[in-house]
Structures are given as structure tokens and as C-alpha cells.
Protein backbone atom coordinates (compact mmCIF):
# COMPACT_ATOMS: atom_id res chain seq x y z
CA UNK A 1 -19.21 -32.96 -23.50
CA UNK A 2 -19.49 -35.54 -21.12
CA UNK A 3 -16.69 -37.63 -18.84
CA UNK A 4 -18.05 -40.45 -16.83
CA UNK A 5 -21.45 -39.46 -17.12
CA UNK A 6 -20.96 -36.49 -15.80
CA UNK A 7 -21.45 -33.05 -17.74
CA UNK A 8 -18.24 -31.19 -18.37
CA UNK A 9 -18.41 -29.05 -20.82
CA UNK A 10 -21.77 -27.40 -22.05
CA UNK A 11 -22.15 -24.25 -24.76
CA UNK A 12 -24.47 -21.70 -23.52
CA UNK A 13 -25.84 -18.68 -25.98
CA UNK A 14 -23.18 -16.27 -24.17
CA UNK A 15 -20.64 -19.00 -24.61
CA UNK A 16 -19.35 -22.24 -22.75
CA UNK A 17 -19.33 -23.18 -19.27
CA UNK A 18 -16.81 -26.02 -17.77
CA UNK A 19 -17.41 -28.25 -14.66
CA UNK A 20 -14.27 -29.30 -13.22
CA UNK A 21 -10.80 -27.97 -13.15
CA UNK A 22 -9.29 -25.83 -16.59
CA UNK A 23 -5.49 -27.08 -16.72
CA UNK A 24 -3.06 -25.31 -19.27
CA UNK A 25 0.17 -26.70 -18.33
CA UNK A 26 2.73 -26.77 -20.91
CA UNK A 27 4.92 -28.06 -18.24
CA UNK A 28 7.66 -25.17 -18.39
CA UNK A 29 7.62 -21.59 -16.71
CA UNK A 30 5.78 -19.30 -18.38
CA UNK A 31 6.52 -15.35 -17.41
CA UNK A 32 4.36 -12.83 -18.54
CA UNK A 33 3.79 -12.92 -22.17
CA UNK A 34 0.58 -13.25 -24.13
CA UNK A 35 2.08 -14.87 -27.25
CA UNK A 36 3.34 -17.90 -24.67
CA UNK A 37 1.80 -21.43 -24.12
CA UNK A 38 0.72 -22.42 -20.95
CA UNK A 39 -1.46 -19.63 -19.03
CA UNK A 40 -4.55 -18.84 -19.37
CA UNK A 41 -5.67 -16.27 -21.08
CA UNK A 42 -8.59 -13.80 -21.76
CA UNK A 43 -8.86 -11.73 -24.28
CA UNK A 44 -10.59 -8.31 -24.40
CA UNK A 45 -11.12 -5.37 -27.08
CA UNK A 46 -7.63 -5.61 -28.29
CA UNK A 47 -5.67 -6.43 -25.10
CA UNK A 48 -5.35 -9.45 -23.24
CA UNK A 49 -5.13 -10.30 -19.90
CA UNK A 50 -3.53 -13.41 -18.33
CA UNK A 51 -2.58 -16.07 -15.48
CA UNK A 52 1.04 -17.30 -15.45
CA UNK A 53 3.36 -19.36 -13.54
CA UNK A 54 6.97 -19.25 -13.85
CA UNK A 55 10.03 -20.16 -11.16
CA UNK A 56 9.63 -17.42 -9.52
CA UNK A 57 6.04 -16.02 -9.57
CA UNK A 58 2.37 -16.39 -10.05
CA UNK A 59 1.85 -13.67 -12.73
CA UNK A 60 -1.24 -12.00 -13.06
CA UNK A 61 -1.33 -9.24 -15.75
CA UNK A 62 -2.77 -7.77 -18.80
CA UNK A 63 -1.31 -5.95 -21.71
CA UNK A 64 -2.95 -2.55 -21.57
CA UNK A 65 -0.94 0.41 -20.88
CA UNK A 66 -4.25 2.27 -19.96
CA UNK A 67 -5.77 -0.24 -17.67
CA UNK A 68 -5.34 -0.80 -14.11
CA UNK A 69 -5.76 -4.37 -12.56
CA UNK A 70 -8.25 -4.64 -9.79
CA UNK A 71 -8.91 -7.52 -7.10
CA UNK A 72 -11.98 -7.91 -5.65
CA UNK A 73 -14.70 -9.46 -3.40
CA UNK A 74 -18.79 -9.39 -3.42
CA UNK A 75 -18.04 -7.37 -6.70
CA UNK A 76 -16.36 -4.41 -4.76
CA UNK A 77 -13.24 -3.34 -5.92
CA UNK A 78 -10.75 -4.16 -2.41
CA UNK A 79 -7.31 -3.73 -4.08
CA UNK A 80 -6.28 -1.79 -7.32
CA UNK A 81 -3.00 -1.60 -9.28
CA UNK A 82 -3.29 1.59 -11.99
CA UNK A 83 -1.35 1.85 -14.86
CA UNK A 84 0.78 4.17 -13.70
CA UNK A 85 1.62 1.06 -10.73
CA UNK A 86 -0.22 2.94 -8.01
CA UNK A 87 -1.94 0.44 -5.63
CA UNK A 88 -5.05 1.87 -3.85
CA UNK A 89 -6.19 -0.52 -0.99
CA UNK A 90 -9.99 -0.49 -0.31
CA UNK A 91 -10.49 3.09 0.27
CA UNK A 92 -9.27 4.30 -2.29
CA UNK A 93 -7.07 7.01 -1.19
CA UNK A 94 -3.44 5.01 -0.37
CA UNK A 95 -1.30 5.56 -3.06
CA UNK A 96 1.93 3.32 -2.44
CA UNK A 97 4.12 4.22 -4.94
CA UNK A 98 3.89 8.22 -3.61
CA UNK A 99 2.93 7.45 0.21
CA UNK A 100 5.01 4.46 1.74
CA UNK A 101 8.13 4.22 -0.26
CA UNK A 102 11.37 1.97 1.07
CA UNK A 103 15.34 2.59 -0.69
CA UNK A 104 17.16 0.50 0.54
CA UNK A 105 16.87 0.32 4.64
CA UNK A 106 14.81 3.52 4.94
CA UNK A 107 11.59 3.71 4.90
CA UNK A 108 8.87 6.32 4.37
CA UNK A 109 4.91 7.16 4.91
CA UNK A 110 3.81 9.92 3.56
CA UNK A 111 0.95 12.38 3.11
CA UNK A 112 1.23 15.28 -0.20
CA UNK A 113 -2.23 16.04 0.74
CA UNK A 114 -2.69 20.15 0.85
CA UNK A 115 1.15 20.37 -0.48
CA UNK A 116 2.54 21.47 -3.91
CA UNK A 117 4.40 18.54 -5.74
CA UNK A 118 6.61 17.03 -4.08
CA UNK A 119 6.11 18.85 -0.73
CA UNK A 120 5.33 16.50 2.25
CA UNK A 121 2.17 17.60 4.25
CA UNK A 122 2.95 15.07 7.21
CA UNK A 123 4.23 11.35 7.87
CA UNK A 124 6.75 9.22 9.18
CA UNK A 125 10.50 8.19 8.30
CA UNK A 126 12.96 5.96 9.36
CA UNK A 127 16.69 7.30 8.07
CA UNK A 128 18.69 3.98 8.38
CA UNK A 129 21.31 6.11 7.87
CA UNK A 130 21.66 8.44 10.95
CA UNK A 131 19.82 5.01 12.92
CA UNK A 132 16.40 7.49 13.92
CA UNK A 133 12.94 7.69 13.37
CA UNK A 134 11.39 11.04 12.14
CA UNK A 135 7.66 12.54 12.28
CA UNK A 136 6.42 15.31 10.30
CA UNK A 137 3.16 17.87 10.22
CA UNK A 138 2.63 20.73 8.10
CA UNK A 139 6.04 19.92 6.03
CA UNK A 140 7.80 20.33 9.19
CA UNK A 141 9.76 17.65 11.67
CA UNK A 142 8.26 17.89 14.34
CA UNK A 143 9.54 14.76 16.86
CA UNK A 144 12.38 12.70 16.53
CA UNK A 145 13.62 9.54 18.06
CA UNK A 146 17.28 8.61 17.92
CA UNK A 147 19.21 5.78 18.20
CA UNK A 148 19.80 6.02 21.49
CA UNK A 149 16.15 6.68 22.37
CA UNK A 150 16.41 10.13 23.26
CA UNK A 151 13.35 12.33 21.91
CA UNK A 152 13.87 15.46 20.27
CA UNK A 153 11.05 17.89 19.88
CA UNK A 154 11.32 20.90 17.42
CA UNK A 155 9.45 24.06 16.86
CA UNK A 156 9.09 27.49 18.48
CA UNK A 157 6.72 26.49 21.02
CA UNK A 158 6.05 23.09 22.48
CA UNK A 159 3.70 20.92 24.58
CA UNK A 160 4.35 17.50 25.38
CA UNK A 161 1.20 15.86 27.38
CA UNK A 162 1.16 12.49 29.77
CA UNK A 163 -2.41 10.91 29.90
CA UNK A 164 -3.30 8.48 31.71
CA UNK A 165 -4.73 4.70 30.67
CA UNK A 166 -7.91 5.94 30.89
CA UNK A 167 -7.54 9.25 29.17
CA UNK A 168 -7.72 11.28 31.79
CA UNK A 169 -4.60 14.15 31.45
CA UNK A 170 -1.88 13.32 33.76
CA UNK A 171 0.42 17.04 33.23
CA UNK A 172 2.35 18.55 30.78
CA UNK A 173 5.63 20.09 30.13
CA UNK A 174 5.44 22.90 28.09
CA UNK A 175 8.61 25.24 26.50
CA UNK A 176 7.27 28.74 25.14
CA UNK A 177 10.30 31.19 23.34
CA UNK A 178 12.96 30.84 26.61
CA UNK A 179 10.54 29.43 29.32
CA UNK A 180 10.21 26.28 30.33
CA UNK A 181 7.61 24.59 32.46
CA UNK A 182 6.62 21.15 34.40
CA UNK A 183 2.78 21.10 34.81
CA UNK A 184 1.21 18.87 37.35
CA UNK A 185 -2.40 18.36 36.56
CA UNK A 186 -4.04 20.70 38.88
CA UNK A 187 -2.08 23.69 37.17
CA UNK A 188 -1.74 22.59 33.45
């Protein structure tokens, strides 16, 4: 098929291929909905997937409760949404839905890794609530900053270190059961 003399539309043995720009505008918002006019759609072994516009979104999705949807570059896989709504970004080991989480003005990042279900290993939390931001190891808080910027340190035994810009370590204080200590760095 030809427009101006120029080739736009050719059939191939694996199919067709178009030159130019593919339009399907039925001129009205079109959510996500593969019986709807007006996206474009490709269809698969009994699924579709599709490319929609409506007012408020550019909806890209497919109809496969068992398939995840993947965006990629130089045929890697760089960004992937499973079916359970996961999203793993490039590595392959960040699982949004169960690591960073947000309700309503707090915020989370977390790591289950080692833990039983449920159990936080480490991360990081900001309790909107109490105004303070929380870390964690080893399912335990470990530092705390409030909202007045005072930092809290918990455990049995603690060690806070000063370094230096270039690394080098500047002294310590250190708290073991009831003593407490100020380190310069020719005795810590």
C-alpha cells in the first residue's frame, strides 16, 4: 500500500510491516478494557495486551492474571510488574509492594531477607505520627531520630564512631552495661 509514492504498508510472510505512524483514535478516553475502541491492541494465546489513553492515564496492560508486564531496553528486562503487582527494578531483587511501602504520611523500606513472614530483617521508617525517623538491623531499632533532632541509640552495648572526610577514624564514644566512655583517637 502506497501514499505519495511512498511505501506504507507492505505484507511480509510473518505478517505486515507499516512505515509511518499507527493512529487508533476513536477520539474519546479509553481505560483499560480489551473489548473497547480506540487502543491498540495485541493479542496473544488467549489474552490480550493493550495501549490506552483515557483522562487520566496512559494505560498499559494486559489481561492475564498469570503474566507479569515487563519494560525493557537492548532486550534486557530493566523494570517488571508481576502478577501479583510486585515491581522488580533491574536487579531483580526490589520488591515494592513488600519493601518500600507508604500509608498515608509514613513511609517504610524494608528488608524480610533471613526473617520468617512478616518479620523485618532491617530498614528504615518514618512514623509521621510520633514526627521521627527509625532504623532497624536484625529485627531490632537500633537508632532513632526525633523531631527535635535528638538521636537515640538502643541496645545493650553501643559504639557510635566520628570519621573523618577522608576516612580516617576521628574517636568514639562507646556505652558497655553501666559504663560510659569518650574515646579520642589515640585510645579508641
Amino acid at each position: 500500500l502506497y501514499h505519495n509514492d511512498n511505501e506504507k504498508l507492505t505484507t511480509t510472510t510473518t505478517g505486515i510491516r507499516v512505515t509511518g505512524i499507527i493512529s487508533c483514535d476513536n477520539n474519546a478516553d479509553t481505560s483499560m478494557s480489551s473489548s473497547s475502541d480506540g487502543q491498540l491492541i495485541v493479542g496473544g494465546n488467549g489474552y490480550t495486551g493493550a495501549i490506552a489513553l483515557d483522562g487520566s492515564n496512559m494505560n498499559i496492560y494486559h489481561n492475564s492474571a498469570s503474566r507479569g508486564l515487563v519494560l525493557g531496553t537492548n532486550e534486557t528486562a530493566r523494570l517488571t510488574i508481576s502478577p501479583g503487582g510486585n515491581v522488580d527494578i533491574a536487579t531483580g531483587t526490589l520488591t515494592v509492594s513488600n519493601d518500600i511501602k507508604s500509608s498515608d504520611d509514613d513511609f517504610y523500606l524494608y528488608s524480610y531477607k533471613g526473617g520468617s513472614d512478616g518479620q523485618v530483617r532491617s530498614g528504615i521508617q518514618f512514623d509521621s505520627t510520633n514526627q521521627r525517623l527509625e532504623f532497624y538491623t536484625a529485627t531490632n531499632e537500633r537508632l532513632r531520630i526525633d523531631n527535635d533532632g535528638n538521636l537515640h541509640v538502643y541496645g545493650t552495648n553501643h559504639e557510635v564512631r566520628f570519621y573523618r572526610d577522608d576516612g580516617a577514624r576521628y574517636g568514639a564514644i562507646t556505652y558497655t552495661g553501666s559504663n560510659f566512655n569518650i574515646m579520642n583517637p589515640a585510645n579508641d
